[in-house]
Every structure is written in C-alpha cells, then in structure tokens.
PDB file of N, CA and C in Angstrom:
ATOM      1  N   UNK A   1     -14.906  14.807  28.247  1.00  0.00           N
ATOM      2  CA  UNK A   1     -14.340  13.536  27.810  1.00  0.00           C
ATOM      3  C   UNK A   1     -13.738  13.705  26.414  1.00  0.00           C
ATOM      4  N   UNK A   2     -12.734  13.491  26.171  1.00  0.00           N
ATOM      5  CA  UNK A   2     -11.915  13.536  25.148  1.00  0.00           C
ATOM      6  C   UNK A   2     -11.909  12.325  24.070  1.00  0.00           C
ATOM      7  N   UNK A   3     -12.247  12.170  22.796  1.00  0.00           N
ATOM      8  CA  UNK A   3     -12.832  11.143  22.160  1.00  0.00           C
ATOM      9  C   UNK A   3     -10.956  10.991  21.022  1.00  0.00           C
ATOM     10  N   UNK A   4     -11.076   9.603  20.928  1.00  0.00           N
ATOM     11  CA  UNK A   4      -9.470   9.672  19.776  1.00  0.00           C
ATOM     12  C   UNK A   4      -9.448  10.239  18.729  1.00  0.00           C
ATOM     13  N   UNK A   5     -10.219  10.852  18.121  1.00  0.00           N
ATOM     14  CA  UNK A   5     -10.835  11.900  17.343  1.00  0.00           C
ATOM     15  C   UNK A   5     -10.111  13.199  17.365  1.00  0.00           C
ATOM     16  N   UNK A   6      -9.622  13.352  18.756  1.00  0.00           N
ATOM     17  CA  UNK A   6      -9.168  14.533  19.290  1.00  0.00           C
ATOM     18  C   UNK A   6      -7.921  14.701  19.487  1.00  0.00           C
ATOM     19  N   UNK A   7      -7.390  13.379  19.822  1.00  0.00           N
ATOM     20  CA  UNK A   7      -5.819  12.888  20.547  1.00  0.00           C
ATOM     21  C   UNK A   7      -5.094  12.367  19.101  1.00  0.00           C
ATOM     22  N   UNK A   8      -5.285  11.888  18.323  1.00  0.00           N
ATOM     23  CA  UNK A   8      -5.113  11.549  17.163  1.00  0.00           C
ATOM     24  C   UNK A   8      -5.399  12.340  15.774  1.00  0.00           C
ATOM     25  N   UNK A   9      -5.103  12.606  14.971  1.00  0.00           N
ATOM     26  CA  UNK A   9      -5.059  13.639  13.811  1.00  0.00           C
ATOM     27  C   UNK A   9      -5.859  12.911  13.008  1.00  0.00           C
ATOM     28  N   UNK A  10      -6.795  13.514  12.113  1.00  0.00           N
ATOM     29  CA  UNK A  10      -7.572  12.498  11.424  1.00  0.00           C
ATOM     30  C   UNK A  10      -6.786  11.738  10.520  1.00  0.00           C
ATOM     31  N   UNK A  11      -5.864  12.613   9.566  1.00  0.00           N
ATOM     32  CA  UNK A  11      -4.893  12.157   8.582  1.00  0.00           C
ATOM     33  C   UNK A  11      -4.126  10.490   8.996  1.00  0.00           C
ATOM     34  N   UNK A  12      -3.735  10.694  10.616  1.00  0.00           N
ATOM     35  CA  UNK A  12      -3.176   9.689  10.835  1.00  0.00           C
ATOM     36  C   UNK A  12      -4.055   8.653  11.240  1.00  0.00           C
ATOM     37  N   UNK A  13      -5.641   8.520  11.472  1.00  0.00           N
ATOM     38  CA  UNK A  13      -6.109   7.836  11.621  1.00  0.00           C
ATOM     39  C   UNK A  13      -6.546   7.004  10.337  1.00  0.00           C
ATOM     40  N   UNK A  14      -6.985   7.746   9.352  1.00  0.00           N
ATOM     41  CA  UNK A  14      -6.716   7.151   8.029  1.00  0.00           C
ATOM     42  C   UNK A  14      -5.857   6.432   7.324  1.00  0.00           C
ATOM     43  N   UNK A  15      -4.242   6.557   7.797  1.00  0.00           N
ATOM     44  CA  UNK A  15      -3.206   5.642   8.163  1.00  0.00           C
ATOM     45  C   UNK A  15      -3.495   5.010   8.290  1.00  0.00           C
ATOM     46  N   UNK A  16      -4.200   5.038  10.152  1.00  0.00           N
ATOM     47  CA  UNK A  16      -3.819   3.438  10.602  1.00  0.00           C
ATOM     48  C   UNK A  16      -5.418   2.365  10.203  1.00  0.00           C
ATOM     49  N   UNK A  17      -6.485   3.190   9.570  1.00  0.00           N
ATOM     50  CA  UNK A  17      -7.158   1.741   9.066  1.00  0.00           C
ATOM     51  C   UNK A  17      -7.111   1.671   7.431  1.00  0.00           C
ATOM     52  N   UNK A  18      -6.273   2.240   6.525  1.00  0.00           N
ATOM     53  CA  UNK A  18      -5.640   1.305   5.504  1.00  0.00           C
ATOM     54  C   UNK A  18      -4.393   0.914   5.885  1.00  0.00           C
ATOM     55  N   UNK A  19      -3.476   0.938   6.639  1.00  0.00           N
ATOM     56  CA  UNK A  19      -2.947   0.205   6.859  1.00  0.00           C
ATOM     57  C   UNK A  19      -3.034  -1.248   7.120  1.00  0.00           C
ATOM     58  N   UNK A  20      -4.761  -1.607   8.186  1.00  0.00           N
ATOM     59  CA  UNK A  20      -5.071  -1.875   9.244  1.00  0.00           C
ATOM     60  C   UNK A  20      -5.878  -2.985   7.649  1.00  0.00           C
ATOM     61  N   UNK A  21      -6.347  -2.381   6.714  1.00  0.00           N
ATOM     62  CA  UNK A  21      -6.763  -2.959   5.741  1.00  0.00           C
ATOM     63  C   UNK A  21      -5.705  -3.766   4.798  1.00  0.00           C
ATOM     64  N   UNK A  22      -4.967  -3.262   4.222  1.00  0.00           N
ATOM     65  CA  UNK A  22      -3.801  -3.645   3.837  1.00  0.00           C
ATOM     66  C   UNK A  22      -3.342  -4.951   4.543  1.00  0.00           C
ATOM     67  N   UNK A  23      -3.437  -5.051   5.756  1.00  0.00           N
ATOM     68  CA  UNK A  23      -2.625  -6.014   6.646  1.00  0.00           C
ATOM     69  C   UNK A  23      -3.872  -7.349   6.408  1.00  0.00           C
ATOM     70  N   UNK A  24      -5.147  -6.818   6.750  1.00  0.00           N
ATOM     71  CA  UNK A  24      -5.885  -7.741   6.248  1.00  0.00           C
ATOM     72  C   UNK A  24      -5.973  -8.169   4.805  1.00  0.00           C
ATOM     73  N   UNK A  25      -6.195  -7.378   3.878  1.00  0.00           N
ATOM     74  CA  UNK A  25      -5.816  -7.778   2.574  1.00  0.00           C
ATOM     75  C   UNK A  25      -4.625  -9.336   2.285  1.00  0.00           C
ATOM     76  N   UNK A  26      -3.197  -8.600   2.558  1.00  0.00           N
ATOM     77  CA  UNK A  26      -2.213  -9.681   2.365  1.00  0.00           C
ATOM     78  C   UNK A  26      -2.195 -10.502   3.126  1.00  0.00           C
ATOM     79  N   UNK A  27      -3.209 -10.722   4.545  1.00  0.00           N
ATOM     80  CA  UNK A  27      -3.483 -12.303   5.164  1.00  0.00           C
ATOM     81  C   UNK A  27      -4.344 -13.242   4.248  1.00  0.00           C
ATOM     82  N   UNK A  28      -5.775 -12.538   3.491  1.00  0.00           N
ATOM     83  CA  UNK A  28      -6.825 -13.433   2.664  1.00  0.00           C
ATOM     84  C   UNK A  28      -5.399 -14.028   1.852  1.00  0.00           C
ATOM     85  N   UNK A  29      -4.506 -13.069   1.137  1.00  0.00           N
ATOM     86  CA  UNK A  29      -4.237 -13.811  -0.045  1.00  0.00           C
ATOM     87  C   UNK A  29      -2.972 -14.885   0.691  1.00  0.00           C
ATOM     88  N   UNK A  30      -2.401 -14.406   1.536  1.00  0.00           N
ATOM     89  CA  UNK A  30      -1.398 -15.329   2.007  1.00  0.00           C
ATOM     90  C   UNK A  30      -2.020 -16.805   2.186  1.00  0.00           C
ATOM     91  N   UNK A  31      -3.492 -16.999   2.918  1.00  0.00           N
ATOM     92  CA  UNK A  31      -4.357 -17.631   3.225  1.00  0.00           C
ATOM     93  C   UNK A  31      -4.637 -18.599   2.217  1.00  0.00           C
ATOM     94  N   UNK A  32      -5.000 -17.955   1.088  1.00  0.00           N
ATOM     95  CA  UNK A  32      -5.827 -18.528  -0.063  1.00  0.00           C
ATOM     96  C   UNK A  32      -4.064 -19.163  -0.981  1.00  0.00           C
ATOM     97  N   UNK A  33      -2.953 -18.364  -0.867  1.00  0.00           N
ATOM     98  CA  UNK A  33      -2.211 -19.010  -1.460  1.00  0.00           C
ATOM     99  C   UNK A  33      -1.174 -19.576  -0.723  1.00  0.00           C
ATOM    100  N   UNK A  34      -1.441 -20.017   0.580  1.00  0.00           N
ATOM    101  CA  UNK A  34      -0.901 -21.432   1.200  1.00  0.00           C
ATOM    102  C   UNK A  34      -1.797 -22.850   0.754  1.00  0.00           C
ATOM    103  N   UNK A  35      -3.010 -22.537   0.029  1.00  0.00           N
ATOM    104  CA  UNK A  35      -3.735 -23.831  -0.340  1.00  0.00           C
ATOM    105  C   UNK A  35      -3.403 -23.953  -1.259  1.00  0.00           C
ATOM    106  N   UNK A  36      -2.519 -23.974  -2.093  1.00  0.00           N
ATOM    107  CA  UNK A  36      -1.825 -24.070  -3.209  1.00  0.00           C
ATOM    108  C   UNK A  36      -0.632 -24.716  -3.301  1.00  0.00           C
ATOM    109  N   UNK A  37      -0.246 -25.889  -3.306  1.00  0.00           N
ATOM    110  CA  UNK A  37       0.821 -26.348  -3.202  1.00  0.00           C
ATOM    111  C   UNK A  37       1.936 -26.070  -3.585  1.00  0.00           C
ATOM    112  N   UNK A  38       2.461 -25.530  -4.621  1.00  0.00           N
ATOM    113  CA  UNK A  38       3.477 -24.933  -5.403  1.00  0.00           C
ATOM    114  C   UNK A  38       3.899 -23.784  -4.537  1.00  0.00           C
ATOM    115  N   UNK A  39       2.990 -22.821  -4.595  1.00  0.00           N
ATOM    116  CA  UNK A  39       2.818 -21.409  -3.763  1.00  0.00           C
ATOM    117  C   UNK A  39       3.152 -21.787  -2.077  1.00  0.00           C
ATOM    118  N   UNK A  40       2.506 -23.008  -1.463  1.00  0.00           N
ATOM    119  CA  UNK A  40       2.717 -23.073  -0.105  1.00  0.00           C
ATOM    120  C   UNK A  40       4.586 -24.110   0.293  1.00  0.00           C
ATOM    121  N   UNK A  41       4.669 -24.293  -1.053  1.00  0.00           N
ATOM    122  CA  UNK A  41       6.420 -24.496  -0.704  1.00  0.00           C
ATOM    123  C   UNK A  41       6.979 -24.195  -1.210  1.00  0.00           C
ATOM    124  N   UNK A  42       6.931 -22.754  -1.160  1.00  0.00           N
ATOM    125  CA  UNK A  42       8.214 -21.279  -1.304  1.00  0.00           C
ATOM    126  C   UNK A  42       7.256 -20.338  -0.916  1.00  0.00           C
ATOM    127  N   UNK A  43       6.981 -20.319   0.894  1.00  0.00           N
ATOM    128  CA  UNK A  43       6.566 -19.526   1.661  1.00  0.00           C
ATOM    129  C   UNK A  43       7.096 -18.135   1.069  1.00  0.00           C
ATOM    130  N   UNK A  44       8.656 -17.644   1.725  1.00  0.00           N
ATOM    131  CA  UNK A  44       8.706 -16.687   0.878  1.00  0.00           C
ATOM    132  C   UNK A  44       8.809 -16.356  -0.442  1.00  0.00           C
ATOM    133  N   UNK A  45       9.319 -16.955  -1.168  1.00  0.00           N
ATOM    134  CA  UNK A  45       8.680 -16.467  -2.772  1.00  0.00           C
ATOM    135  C   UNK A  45       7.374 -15.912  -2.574  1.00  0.00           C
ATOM    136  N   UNK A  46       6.733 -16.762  -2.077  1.00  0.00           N
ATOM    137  CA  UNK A  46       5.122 -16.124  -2.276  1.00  0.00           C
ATOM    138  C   UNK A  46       4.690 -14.793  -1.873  1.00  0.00           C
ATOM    139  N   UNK A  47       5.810 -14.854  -0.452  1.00  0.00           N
ATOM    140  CA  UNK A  47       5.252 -13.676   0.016  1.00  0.00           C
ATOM    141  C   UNK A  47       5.839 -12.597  -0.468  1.00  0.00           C
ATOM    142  N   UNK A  48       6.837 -12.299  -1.545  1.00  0.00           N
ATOM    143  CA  UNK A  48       7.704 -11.508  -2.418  1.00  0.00           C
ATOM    144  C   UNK A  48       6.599 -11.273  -3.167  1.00  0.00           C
ATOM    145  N   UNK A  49       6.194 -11.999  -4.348  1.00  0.00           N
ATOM    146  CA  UNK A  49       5.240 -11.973  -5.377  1.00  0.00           C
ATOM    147  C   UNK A  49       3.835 -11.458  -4.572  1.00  0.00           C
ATOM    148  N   UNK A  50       3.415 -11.472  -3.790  1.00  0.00           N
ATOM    149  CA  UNK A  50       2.417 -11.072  -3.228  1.00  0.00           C
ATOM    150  C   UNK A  50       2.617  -9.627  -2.755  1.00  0.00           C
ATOM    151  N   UNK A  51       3.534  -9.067  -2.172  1.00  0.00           N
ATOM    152  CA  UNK A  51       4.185  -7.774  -2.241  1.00  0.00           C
ATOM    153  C   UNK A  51       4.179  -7.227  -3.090  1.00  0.00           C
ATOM    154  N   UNK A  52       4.403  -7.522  -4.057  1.00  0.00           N
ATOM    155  CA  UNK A  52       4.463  -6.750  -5.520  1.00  0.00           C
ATOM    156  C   UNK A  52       3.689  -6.850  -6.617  1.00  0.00           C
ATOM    157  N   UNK A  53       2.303  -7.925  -5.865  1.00  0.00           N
ATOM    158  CA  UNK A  53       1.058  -7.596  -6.592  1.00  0.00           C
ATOM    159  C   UNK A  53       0.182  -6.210  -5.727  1.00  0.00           C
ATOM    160  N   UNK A  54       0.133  -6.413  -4.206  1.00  0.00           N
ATOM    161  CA  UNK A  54       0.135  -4.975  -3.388  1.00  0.00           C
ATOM    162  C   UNK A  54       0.604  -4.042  -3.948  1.00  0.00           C
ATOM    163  N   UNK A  55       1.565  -3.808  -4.377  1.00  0.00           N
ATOM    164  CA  UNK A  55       2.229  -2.585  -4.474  1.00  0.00           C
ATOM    165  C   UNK A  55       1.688  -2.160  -5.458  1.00  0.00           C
ATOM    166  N   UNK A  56       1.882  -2.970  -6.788  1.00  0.00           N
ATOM    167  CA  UNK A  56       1.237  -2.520  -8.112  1.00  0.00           C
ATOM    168  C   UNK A  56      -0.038  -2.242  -7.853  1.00  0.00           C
ATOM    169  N   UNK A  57      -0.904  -2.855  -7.298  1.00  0.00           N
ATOM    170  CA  UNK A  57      -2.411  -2.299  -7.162  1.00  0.00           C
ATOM    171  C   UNK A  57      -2.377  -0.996  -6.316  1.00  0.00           C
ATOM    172  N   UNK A  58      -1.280  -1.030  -5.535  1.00  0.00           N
ATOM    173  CA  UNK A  58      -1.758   0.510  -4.512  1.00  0.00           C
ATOM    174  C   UNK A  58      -1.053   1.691  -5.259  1.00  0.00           C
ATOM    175  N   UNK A  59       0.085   1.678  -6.080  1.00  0.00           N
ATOM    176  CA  UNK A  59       0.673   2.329  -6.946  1.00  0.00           C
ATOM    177  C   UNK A  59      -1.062   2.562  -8.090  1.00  0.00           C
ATOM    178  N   UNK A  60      -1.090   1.704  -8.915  1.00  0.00           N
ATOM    179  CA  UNK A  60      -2.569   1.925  -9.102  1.00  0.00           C
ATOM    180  C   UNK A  60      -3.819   2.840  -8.685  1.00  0.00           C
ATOM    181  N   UNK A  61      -3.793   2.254  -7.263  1.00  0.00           N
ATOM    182  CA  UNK A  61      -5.005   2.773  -6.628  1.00  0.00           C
ATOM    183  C   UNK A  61      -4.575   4.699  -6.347  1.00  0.00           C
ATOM    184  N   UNK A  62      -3.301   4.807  -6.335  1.00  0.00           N
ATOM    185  CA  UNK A  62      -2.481   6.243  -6.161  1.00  0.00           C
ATOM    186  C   UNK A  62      -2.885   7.001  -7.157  1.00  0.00           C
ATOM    187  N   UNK A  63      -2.490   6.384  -8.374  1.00  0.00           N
ATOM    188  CA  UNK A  63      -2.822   7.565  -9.419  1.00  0.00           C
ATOM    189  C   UNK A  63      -4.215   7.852  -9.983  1.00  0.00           C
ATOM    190  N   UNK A  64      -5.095   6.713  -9.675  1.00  0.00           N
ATOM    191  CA  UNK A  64      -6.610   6.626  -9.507  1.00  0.00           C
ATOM    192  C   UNK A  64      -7.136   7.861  -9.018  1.00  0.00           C
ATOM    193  N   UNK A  65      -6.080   7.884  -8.139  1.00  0.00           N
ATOM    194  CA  UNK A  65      -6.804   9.147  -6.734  1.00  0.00           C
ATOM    195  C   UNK A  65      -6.611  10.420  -7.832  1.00  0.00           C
ATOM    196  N   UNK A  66      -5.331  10.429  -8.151  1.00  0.00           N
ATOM    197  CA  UNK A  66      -4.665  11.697  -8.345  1.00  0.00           C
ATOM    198  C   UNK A  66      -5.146  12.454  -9.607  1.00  0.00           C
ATOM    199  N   UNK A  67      -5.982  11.108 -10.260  1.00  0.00           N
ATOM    200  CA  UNK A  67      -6.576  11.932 -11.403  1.00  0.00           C
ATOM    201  C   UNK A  67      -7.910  12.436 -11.457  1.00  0.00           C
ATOM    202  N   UNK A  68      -8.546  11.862 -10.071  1.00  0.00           N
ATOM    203  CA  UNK A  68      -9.621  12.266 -10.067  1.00  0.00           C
ATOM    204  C   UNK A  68      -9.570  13.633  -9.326  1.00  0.00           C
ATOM    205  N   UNK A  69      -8.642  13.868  -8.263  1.00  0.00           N
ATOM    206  CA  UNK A  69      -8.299  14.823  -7.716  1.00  0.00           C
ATOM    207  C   UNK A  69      -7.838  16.200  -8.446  1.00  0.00           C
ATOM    208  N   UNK A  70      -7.233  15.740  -9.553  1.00  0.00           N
ATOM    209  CA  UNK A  70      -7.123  16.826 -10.549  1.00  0.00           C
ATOM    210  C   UNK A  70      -8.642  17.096 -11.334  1.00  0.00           C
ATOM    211  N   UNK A  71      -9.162  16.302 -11.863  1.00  0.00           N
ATOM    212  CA  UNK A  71     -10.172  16.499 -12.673  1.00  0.00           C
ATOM    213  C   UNK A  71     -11.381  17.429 -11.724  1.00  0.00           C
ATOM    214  N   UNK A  72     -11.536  17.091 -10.464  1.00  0.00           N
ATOM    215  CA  UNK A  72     -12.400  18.043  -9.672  1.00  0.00           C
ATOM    216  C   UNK A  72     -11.888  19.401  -9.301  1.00  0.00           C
ATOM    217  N   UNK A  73     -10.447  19.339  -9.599  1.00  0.00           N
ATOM    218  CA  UNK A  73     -10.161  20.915  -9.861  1.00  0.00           C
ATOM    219  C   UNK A  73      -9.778  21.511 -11.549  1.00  0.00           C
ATOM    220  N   UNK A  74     -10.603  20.894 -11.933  1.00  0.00           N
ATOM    221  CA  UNK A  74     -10.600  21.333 -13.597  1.00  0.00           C
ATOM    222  C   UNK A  74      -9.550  20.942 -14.404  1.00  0.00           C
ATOM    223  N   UNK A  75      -8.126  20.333 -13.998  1.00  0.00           N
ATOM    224  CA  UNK A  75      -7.146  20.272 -14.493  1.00  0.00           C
ATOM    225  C   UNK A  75      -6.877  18.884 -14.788  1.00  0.00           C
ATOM    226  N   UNK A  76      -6.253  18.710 -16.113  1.00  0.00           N
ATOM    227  CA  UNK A  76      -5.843  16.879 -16.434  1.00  0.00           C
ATOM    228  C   UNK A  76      -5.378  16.292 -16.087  1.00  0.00           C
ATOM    229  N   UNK A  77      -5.527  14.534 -16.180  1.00  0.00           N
ATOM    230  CA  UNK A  77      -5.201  13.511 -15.303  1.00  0.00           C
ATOM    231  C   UNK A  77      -3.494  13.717 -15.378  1.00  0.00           C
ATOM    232  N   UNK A  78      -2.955  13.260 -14.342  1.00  0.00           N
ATOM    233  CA  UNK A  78      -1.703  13.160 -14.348  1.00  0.00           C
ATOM    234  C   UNK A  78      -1.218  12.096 -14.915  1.00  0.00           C
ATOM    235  N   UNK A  79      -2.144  10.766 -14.434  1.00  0.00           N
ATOM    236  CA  UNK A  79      -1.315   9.045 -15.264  1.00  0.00           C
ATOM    237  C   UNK A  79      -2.084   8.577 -15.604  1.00  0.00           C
ATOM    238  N   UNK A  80      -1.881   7.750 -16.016  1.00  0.00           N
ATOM    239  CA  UNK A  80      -2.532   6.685 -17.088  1.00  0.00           C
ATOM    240  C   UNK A  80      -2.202   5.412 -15.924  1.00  0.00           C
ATOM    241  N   UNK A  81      -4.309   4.783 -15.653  1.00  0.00           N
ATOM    242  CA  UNK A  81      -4.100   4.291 -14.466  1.00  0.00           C
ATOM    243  C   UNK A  81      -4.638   2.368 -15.841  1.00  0.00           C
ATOM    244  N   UNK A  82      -3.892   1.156 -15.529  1.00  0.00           N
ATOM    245  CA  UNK A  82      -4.118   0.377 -16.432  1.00  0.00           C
ATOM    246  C   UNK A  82      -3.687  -1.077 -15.710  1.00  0.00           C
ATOM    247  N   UNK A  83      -4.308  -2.106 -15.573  1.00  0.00           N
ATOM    248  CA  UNK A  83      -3.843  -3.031 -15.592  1.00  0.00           C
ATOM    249  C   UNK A  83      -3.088  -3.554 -15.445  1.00  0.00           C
ATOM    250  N   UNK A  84      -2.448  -3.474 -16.801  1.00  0.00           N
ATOM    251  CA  UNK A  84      -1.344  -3.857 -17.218  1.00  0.00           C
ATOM    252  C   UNK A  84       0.059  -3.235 -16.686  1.00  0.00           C
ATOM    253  N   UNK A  85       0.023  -2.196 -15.913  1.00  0.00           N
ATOM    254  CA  UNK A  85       0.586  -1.331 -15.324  1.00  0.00           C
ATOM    255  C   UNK A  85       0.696  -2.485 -13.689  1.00  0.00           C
ATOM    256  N   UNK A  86      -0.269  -2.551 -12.945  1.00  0.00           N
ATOM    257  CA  UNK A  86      -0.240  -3.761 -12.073  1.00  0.00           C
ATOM    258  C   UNK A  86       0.001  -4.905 -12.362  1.00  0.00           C
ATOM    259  N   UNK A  87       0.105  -5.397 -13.280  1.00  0.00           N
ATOM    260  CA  UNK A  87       0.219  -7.010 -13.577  1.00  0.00           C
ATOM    261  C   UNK A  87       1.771  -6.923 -14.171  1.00  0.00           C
ATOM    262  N   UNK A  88       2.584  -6.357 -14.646  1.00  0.00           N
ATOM    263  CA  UNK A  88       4.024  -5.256 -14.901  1.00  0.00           C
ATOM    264  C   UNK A  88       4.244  -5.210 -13.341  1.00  0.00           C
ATOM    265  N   UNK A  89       4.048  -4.618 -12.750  1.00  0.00           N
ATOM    266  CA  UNK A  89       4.669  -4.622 -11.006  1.00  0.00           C
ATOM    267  C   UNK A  89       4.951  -5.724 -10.362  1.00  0.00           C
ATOM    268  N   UNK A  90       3.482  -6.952 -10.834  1.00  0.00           N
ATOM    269  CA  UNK A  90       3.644  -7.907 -10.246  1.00  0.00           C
ATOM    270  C   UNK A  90       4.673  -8.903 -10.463  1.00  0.00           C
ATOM    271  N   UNK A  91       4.555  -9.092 -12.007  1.00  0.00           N
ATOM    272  CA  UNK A  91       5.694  -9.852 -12.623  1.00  0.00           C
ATOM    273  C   UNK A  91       6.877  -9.305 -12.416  1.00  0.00           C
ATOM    274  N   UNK A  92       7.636  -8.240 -11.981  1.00  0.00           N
ATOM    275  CA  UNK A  92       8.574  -8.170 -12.025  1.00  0.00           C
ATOM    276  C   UNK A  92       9.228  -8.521 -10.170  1.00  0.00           C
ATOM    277  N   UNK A  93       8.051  -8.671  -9.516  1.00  0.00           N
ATOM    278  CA  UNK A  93       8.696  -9.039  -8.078  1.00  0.00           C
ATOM    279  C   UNK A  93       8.188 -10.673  -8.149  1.00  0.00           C
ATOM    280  N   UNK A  94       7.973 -10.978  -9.093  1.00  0.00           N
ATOM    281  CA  UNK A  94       7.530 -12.577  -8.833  1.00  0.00           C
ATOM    282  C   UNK A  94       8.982 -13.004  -9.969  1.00  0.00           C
ATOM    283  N   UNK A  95       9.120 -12.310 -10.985  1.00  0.00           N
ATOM    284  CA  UNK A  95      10.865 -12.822 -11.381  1.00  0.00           C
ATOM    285  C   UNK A  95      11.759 -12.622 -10.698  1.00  0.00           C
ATOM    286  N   UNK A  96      11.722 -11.976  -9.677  1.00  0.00           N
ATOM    287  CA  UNK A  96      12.740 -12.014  -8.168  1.00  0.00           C
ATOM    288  C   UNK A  96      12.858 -13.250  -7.386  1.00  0.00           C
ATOM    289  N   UNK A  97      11.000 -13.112  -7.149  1.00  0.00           N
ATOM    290  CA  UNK A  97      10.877 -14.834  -6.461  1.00  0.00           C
ATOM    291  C   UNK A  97      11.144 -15.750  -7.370  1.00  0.00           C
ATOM    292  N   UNK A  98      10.503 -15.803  -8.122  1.00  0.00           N
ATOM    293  CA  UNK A  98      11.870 -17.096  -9.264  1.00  0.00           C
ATOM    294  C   UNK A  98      13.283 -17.407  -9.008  1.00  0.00           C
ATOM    295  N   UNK A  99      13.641 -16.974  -9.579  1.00  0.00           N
ATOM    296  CA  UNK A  99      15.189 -16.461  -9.336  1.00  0.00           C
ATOM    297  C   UNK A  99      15.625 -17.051  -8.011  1.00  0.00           C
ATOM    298  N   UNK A 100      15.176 -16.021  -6.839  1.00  0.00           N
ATOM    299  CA  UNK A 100      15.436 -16.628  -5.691  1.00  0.00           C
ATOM    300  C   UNK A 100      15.280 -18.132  -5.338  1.00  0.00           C
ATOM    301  N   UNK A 101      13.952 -18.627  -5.739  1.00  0.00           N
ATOM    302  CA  UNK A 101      14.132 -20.297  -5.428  1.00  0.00           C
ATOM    303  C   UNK A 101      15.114 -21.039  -6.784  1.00  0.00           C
ATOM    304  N   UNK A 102      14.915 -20.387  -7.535  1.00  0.00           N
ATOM    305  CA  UNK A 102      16.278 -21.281  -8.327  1.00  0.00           C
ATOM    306  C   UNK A 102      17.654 -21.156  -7.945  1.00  0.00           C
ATOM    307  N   UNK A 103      17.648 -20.011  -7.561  1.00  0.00           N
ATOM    308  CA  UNK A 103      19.241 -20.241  -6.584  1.00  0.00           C
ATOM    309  C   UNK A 103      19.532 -21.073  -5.333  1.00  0.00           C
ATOM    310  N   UNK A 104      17.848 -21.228  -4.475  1.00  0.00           N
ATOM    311  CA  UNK A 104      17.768 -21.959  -2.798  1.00  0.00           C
ATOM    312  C   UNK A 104      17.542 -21.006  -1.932  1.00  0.00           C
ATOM    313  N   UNK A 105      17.266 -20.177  -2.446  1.00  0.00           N
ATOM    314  CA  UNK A 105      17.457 -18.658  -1.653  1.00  0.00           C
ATOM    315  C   UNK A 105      16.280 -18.189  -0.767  1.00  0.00           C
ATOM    316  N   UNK A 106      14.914 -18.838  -1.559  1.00  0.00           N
ATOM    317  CA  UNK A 106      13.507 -18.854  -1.070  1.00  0.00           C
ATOM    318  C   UNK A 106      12.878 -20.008  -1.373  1.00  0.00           C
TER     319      UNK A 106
END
C-alpha cells in the first residue's frame, strides 16, 4: 500500500499545508475585518492591505529562517529581521488601497 508520503515529495507537501495555513490565516483576518465597518465597505481595499500585511510578515518570517539557517552553519545572519520592516510592507499596500478608494476604484 502506497501512503501520499510516497506519491507526493515531502518538499511539496510542505507547500501545500502552509499554503493550506496561509489560506486560513487571511480568512480569520478577512473575518475579523468585515466586523469593522470602515474595513467592511471597501471589501477590496481591505483585501489589498491585508495582502501586504501577509506578505510583510512572510517576507519576515523568510529571513527569520535564513538567519537562523546560517547561524547553524557557523556563518552570519544575512538580514536584519524587524517590525518595522513588516509594518513598512504593510503601509505601503494599504497607501495603494487608499488611493484606490479615493479614486472609486475599490
């Protein structure tokens, strides 16, 4: 009997449950910021600005990896992993969504 273990590559199975996480992730917040009135009328705006709080955190969560990955092979961090570095990602796809509803656009 052949288990998906076998038929599937592990690499790509790791794919598909952060992906699989990810997808859950941006439903809580879609969720939590449709109860928000402002946020729940400019559906997409929101969902722009919410994209690009994702991104900045997984851009984040990337170089997180990469420095620890270096440091267990003796060698120095590659980035400088910060906050402010995510909250910078975010704001700059939520001045998109701005923008966009001040034009009618979202």
């Amino acid at each position: 009997m052949s288990s998906i273990f076998n038929v599937i590559p592990k690499d790509k199975l790791l794919h598909l449950v952060v992906g699989a996480g990810v997808a859950v992730l941006g439903f809580v917040l879609w969720s939590i910021a449709m109860h928000v009135p402002v946020l729940a009328a400019h559906p997409v705006a929101t969902g722009i600005s919410l994209a690009g709080c994702m991104a900045g955190a997984q851009k984040e969560a990337n170089d997180r990896l990469d420095n620890l990955l270096m440091y267990h092979r003796g060698l120095a961090a590659l980035h400088g992993v910060e906050w402010l570095d995510l909250l910078a990602t975010w704001a700059g796809a939520s001045a998109v969504a701005w923008v966009l509803v001040r034009m009618g656009l979202a």
